[in-house]
Protein backbone atom coordinates (compact mmCIF):
# COMPACT_ATOMS: atom_id res chain seq x y z
CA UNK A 1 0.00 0.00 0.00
CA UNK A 2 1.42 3.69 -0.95
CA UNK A 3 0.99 4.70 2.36
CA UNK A 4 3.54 2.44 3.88
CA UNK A 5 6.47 3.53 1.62
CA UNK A 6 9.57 4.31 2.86
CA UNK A 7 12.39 6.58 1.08
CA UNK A 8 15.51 4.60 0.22
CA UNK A 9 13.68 1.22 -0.32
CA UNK A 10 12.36 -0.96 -3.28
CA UNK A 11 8.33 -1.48 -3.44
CA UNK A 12 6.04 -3.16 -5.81
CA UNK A 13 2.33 -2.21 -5.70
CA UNK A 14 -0.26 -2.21 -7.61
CA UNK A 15 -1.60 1.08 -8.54
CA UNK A 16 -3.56 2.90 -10.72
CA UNK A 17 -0.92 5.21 -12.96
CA UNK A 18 -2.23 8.75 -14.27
CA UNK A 19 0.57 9.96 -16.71
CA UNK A 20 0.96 13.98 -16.51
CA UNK A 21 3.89 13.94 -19.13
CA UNK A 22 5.85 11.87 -21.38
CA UNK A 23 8.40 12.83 -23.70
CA UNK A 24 12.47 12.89 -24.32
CA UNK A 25 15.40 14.55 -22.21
CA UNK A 26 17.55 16.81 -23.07
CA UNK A 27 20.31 13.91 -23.82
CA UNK A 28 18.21 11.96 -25.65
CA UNK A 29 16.22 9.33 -22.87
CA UNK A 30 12.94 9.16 -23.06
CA UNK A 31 10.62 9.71 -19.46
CA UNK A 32 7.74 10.09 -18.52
CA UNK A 33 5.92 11.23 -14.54
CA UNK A 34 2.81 11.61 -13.05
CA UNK A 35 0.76 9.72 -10.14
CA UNK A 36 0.82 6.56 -8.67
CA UNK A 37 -2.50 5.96 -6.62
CA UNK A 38 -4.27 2.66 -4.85
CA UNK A 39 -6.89 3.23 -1.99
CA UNK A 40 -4.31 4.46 0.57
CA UNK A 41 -3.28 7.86 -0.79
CA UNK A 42 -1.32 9.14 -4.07
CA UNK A 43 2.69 9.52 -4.92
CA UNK A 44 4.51 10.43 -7.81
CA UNK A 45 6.29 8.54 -9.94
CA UNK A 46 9.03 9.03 -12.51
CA UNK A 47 10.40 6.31 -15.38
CA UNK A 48 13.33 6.40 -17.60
CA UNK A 49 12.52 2.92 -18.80
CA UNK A 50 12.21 2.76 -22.78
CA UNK A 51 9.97 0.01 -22.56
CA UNK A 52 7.56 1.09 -19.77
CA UNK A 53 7.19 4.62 -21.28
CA UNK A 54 6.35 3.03 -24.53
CA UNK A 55 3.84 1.10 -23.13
CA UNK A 56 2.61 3.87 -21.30
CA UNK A 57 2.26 6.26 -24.14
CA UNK A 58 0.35 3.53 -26.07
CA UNK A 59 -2.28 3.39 -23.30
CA UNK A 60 -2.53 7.31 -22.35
CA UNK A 61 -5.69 7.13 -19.81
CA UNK A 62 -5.67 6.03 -15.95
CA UNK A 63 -4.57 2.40 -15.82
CA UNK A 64 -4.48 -0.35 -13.64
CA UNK A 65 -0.60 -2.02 -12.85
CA UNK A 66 1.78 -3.85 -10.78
CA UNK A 67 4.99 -1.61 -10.62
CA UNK A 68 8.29 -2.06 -9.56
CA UNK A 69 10.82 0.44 -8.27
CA UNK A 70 13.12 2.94 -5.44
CA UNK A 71 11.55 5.49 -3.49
CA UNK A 72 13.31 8.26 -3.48
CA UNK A 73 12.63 11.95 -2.33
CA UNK A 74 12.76 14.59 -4.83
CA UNK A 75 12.15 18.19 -4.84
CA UNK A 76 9.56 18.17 -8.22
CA UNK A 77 7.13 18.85 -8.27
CA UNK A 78 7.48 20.17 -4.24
CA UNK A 79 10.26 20.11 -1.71
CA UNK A 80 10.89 17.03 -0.18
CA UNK A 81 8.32 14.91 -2.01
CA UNK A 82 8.45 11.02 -2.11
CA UNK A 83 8.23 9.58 -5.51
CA UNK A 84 8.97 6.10 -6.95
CA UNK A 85 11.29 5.42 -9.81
CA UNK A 86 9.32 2.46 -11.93
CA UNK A 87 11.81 -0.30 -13.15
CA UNK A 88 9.37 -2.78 -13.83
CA UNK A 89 5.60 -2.58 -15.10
CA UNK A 90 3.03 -5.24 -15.53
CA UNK A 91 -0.45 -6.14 -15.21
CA UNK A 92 -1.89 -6.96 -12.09
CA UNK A 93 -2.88 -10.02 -10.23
């Protein structure tokens, strides 16, 4: 459950991801961010993963997954903001 992350660790949940934007970097990666959210609360989420943004793009509206990643803090889109950093995407259970 989102509400039970903790910075510095690895979680899988399954969540329902709202893309806010997708796109490429300035060197060349493509990314995209937005929201993770399940019935606990919301976080944001950030991907660098060619495949998962791909597959992301492809389905643009609120989805249903099981994602992998590390929770990190970041200061986007506020100070000292947990987000997770998706490695792995599937569907769910």
């Amino acid at each position: 459950m989102l509400k039970d992350v903790k910075q510095n660790n690895v979680t899988t949940e399954t969540v329902i991801i709202s893309v806010t934007k997708s796109g490429t970097t300035k060197n060349g990666s493509l990314f995209a961010n937005g929201t993770l959210e399940d019935n606990t609360g919301k976080i944001q989420f950030v991907t660098f993963e060619e495949d998962i943004v791909k597959k992301l793009q492809e389905n643009p509206n609120p989805n249903a997954y099981k994602v992998s990643g590390f929770v990190s803090m970041t200061n986007y889109p506020n100070p000292n903001t947990l987000q997770i950093n998706i490695k792995k995407i599937e569907n769910p259970d």
